[in-house]
Protein backbone atom coordinates (compact mmCIF):
# COMPACT_ATOMS: atom_id res chain seq x y z
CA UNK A 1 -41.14 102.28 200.92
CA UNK A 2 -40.11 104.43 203.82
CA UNK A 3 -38.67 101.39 205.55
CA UNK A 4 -36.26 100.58 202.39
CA UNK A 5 -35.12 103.92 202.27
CA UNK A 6 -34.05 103.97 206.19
CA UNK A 7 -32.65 100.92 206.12
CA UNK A 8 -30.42 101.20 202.74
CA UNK A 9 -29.43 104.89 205.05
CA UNK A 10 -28.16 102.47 208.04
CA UNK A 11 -26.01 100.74 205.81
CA UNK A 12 -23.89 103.12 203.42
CA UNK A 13 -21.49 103.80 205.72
CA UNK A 14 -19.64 99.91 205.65
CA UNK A 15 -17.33 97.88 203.51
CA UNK A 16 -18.23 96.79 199.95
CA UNK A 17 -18.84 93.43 201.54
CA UNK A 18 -20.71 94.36 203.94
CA UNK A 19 -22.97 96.74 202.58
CA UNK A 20 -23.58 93.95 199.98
CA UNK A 21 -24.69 91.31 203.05
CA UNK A 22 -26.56 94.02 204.85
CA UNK A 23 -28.24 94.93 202.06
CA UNK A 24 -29.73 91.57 201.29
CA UNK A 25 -30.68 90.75 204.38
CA UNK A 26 -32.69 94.29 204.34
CA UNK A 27 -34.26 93.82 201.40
CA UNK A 28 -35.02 89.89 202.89
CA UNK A 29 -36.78 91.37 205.88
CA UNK A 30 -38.45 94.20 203.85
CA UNK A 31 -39.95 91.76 201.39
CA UNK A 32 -41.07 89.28 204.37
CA UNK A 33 -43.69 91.79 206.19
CA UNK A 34 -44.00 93.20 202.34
CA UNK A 35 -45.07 89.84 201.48
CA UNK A 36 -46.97 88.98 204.35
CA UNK A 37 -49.17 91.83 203.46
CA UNK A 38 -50.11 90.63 199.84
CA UNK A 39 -52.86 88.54 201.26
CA UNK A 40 -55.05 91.52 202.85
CA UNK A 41 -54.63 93.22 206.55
CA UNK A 42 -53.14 91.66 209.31
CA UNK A 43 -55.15 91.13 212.07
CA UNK A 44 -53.31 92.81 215.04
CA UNK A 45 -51.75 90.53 217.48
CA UNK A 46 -51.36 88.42 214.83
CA UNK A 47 -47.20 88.21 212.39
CA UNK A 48 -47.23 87.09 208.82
CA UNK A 49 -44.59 87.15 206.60
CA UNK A 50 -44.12 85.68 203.01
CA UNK A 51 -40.39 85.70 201.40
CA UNK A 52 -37.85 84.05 199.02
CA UNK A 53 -34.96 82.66 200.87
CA UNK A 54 -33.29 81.90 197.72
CA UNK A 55 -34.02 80.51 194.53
CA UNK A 56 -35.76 77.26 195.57
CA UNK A 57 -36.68 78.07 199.11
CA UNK A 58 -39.94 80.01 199.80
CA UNK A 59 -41.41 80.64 203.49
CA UNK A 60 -44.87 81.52 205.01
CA UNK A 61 -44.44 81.88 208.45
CA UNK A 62 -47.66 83.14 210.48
CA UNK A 63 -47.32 84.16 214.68
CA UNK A 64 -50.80 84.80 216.63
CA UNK A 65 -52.56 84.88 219.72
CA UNK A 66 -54.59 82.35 220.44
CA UNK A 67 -58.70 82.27 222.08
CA UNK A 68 -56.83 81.23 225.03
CA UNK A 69 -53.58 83.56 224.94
CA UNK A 70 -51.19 80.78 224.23
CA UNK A 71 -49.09 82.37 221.06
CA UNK A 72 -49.08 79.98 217.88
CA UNK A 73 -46.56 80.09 215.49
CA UNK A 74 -46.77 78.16 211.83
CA UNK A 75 -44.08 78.06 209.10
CA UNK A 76 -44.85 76.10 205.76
CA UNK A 77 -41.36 75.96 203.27
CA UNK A 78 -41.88 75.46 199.69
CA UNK A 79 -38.58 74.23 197.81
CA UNK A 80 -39.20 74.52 194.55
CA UNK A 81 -37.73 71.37 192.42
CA UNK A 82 -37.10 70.43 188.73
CA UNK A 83 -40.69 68.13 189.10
CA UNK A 84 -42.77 70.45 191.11
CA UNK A 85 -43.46 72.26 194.41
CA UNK A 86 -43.06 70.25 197.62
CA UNK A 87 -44.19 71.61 201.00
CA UNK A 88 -43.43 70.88 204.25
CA UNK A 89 -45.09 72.14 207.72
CA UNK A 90 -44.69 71.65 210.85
CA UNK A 91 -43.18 68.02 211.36
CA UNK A 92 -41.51 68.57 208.27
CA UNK A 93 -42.65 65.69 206.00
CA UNK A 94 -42.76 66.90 202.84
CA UNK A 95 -45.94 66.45 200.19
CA UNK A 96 -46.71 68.12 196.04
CA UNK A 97 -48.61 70.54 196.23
CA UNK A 98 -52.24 70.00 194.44
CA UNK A 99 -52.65 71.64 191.15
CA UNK A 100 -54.72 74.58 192.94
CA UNK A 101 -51.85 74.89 195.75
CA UNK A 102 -49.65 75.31 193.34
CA UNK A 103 -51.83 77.98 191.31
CA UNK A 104 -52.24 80.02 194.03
CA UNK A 105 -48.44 79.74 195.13
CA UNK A 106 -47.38 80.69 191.29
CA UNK A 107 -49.90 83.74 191.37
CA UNK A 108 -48.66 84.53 195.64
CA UNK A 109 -44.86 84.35 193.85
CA UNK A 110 -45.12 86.57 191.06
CA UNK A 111 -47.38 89.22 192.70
CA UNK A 112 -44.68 89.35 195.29
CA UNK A 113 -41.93 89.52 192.47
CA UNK A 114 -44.18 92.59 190.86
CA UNK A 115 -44.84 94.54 194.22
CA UNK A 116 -41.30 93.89 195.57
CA UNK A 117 -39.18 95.25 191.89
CA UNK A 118 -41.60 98.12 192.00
CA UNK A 119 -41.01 99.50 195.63
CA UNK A 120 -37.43 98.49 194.70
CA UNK A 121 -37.49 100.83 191.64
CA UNK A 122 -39.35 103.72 193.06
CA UNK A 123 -35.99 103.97 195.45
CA UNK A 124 -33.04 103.66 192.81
């Protein structure tokens, strides 16, 4: 919450338009570490974030540290069509998702919807 606040501070001070771009791309980053945080503590060394790029376009994207220090980075995209949930990682075929993939990414969405228009709210 502190972290909105600061960076909504940073940008009062610009254009309409810019205020307006700055302000999406806060609330962007805000909700990927918010997001990445739905799913229980982050081990340290390790990044995960969780985010809606737009309205058919959701990321995972995880960063860690690896048994043999070599860092490891994975990004899965979901894009969201008219006839279902396709994902695509890594070599960026895409596949459906399975009826519990897509459970669990309806339930991921929509508790990140709820936390992210409540920490939104508690600053207007």
């Amino acid at each position: 919450m502190r972290r909105i606040v600061k960076l909504l501070d940073n940008i009062m001070g610009q254009n309409a338009d810019q205020r307006r771009v700055n302000a999406r791309r806060s609330i962007l980053h805000y909700g990927a570490r918010m997001g990445g945080e739905l799913f229980g503590p982050i081990p340290k060394g390790h990044r995960r974030e969780f985010f809606c790029l737009d309205e058919h376009t959701w990321i995972w994207h995880e960063e860690w540290i690896d048994k043999d220090g070599n860092r490891q980075m994975l990004t899965t995209r979901y894009d969201i069509r008219p006839t279902g949930v396709l994902k695509s990682q890594g070599d960026n075929s895409y596949r459906r998702l399975s009826r519990q993939e897509a459970r669990n990414f309806y339930q991921a969405a929509k508790l990140y919807y709820e936390r992210l228009n409540t920490d939104l709210q508690r600053i207007a």
